[in-house]
N, C-alpha and C. Protein backbone atom coordinates (compact mmCIF):
# COMPACT_ATOMS: atom_id res chain seq x y z
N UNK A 1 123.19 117.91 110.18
CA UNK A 1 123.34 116.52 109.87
C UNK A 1 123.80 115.79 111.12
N UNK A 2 122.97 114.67 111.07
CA UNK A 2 123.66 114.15 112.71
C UNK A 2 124.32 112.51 112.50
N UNK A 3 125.82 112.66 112.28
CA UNK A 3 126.14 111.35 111.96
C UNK A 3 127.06 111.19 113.22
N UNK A 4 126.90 109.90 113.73
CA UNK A 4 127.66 109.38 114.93
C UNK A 4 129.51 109.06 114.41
N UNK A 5 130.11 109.11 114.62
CA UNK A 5 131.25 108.52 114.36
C UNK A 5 132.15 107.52 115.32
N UNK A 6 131.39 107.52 116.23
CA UNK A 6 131.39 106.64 117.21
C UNK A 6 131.56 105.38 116.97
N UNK A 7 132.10 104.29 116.65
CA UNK A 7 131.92 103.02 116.36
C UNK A 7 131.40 101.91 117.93
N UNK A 8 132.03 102.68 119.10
CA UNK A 8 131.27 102.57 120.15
C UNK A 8 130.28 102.59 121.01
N UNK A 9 129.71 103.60 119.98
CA UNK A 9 127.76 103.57 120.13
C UNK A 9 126.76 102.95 119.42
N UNK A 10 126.59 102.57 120.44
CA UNK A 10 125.13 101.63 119.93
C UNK A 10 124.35 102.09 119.33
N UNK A 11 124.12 101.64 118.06
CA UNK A 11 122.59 101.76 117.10
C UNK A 11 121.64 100.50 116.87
N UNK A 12 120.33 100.72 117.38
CA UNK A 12 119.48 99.36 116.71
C UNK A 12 118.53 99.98 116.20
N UNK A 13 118.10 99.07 115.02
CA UNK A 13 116.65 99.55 114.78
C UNK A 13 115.45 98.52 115.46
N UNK A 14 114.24 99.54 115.58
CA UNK A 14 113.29 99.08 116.24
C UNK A 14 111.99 98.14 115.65
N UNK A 15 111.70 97.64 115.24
CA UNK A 15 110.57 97.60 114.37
C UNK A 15 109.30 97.00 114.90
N UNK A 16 108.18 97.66 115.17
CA UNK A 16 107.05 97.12 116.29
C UNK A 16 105.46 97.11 115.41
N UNK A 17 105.24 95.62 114.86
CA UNK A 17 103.90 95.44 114.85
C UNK A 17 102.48 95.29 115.34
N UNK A 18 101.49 95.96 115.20
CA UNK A 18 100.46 96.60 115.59
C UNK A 18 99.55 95.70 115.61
N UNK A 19 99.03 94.87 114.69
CA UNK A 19 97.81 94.41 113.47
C UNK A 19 97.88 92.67 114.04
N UNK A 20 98.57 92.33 115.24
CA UNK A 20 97.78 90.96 115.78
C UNK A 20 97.04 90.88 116.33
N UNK A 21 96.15 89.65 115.47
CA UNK A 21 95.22 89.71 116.04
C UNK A 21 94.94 88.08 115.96
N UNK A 22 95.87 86.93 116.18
CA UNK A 22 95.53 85.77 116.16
C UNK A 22 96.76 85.34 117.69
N UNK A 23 96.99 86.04 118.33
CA UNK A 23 97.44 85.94 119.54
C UNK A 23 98.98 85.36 119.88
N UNK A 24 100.04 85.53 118.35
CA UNK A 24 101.12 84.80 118.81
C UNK A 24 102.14 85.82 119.12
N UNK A 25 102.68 85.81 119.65
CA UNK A 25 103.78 86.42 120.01
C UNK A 25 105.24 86.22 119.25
N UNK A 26 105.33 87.60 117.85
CA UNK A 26 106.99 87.34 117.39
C UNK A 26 107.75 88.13 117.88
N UNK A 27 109.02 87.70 118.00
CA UNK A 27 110.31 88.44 118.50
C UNK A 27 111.11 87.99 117.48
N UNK A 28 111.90 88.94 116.70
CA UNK A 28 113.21 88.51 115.62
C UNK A 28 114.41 89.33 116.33
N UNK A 29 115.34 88.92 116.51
CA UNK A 29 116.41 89.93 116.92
C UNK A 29 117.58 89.26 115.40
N UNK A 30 118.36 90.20 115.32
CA UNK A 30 119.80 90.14 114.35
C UNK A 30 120.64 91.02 114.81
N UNK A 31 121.46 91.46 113.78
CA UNK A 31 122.64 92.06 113.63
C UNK A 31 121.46 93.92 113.68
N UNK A 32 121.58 94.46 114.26
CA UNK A 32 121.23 95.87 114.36
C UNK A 32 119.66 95.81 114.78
N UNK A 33 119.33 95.09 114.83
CA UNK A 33 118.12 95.42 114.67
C UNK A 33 116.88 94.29 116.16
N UNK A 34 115.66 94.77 116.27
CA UNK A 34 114.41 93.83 116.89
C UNK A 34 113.55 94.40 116.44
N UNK A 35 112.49 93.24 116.13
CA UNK A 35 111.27 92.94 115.59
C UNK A 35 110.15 92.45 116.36
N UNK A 36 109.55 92.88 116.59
CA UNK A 36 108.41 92.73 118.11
C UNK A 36 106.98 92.99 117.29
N UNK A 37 106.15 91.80 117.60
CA UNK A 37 104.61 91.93 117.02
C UNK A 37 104.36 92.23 115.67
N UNK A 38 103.14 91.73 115.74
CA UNK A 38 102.24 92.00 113.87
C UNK A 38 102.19 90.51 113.83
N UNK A 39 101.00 91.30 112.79
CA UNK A 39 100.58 89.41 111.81
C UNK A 39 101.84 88.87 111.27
N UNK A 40 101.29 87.34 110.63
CA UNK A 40 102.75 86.96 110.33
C UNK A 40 103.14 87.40 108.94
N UNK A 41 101.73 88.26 108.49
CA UNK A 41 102.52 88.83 106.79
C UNK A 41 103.01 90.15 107.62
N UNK A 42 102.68 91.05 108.93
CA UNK A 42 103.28 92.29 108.81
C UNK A 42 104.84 92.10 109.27
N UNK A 43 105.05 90.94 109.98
CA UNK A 43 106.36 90.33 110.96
C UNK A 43 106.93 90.06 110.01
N UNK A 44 106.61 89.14 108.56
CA UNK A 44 107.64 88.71 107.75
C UNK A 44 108.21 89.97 106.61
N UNK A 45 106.97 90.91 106.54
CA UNK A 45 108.21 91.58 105.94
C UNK A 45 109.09 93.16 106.99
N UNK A 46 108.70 93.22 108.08
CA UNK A 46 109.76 93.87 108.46
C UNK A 46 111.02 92.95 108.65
N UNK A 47 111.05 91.68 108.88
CA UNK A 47 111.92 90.86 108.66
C UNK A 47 112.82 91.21 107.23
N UNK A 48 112.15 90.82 106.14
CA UNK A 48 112.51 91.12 104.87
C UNK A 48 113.44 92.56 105.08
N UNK A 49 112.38 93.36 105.20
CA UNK A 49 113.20 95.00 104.88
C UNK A 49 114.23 94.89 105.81
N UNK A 50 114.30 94.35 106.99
CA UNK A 50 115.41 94.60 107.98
C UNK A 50 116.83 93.71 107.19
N UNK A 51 116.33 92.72 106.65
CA UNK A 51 117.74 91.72 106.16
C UNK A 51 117.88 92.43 105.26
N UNK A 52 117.00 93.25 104.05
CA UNK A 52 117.83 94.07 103.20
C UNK A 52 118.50 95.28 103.39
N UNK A 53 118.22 96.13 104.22
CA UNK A 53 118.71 97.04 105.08
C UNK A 53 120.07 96.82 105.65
N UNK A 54 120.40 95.44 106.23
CA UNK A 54 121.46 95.14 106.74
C UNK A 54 122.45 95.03 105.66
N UNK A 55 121.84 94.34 104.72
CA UNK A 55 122.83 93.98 103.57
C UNK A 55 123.27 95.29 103.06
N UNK A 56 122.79 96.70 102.54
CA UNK A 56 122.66 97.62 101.79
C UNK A 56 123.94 98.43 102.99
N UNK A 57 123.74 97.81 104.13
CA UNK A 57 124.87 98.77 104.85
C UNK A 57 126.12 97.91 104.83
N UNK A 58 126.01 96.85 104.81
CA UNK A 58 127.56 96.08 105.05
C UNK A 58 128.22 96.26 103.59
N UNK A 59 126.88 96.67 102.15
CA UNK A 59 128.00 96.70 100.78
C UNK A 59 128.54 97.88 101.19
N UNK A 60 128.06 98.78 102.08
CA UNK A 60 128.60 100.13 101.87
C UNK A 60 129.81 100.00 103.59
N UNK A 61 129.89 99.55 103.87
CA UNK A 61 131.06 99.12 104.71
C UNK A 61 130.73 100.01 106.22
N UNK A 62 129.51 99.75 106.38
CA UNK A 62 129.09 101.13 107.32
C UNK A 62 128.11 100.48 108.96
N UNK A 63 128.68 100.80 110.23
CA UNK A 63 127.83 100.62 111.02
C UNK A 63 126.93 101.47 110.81
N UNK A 64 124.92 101.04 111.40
CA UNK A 64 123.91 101.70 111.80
C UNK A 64 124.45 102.95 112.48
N UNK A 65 125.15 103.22 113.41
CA UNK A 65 125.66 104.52 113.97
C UNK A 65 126.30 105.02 113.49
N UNK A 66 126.72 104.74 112.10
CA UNK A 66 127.50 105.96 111.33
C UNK A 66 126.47 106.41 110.45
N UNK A 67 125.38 106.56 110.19
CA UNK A 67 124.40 106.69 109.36
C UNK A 67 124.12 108.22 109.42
N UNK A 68 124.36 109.01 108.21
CA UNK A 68 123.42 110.55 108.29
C UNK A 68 121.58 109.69 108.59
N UNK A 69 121.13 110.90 109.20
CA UNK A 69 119.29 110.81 108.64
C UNK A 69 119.51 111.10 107.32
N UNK A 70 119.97 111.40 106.39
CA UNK A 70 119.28 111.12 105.01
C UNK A 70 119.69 109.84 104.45
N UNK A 71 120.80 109.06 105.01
CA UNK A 71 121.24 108.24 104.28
C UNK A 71 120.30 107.07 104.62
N UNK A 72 119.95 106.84 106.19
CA UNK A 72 119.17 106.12 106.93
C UNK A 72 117.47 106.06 106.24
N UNK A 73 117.54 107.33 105.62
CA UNK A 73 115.92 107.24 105.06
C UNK A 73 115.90 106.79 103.71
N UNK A 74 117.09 107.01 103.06
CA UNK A 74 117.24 106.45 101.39
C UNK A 74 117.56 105.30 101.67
N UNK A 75 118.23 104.77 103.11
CA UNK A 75 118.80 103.12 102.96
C UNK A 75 117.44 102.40 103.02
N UNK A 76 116.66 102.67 103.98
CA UNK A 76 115.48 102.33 104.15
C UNK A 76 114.26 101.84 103.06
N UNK A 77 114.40 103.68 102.80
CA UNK A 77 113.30 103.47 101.70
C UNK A 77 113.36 102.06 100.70
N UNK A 78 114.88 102.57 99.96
CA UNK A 78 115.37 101.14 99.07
C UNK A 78 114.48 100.29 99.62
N UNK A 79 115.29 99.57 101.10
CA UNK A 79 115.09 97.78 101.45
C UNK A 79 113.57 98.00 101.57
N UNK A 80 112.71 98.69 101.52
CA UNK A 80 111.03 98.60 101.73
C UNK A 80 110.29 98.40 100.75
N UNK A 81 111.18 98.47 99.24
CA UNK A 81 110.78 98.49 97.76
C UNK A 81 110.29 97.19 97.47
């Protein structure tokens, strides 16, 4: 299990769209996270999943770098529902 306990290390998530093809250029940055490229339906919902993602960790009182991989893939999965 690889959980950081570090509150001093940096965690972001990445999220990179593929599928433009009308030439605009998005960038979203927040709290943990950047959002780089895709159409504007693939950009708006990694947007989406990323703000629910964020939320699902602050009820649970938890930085991105304290995250097991399993918890990170069930937090996920959820905000992608």
């Amino acid at each position: 299990m690889m959980t950081n306990k570090n509150p001093d290390k940096n965690a972001l998530l990445l999220g990179m769209g593929f599928d433009n093809s009308d030439g605009q250029r998005r960038i979203t940055k927040g709290d943990n996270f950047c959002l780089v490229g895709g159409s504007e339906e693939t950009h708006d919902r990694m947007t989406e999943t990323t703000i629910k993602f964020n939320e699902k960790l602050a009820r649970k009182g938890k930085h991105l770098s304290e995250l097991s991989r399993e918890e990170f893939r069930d937090m996920m999965r959820e905000a992608s529902e």
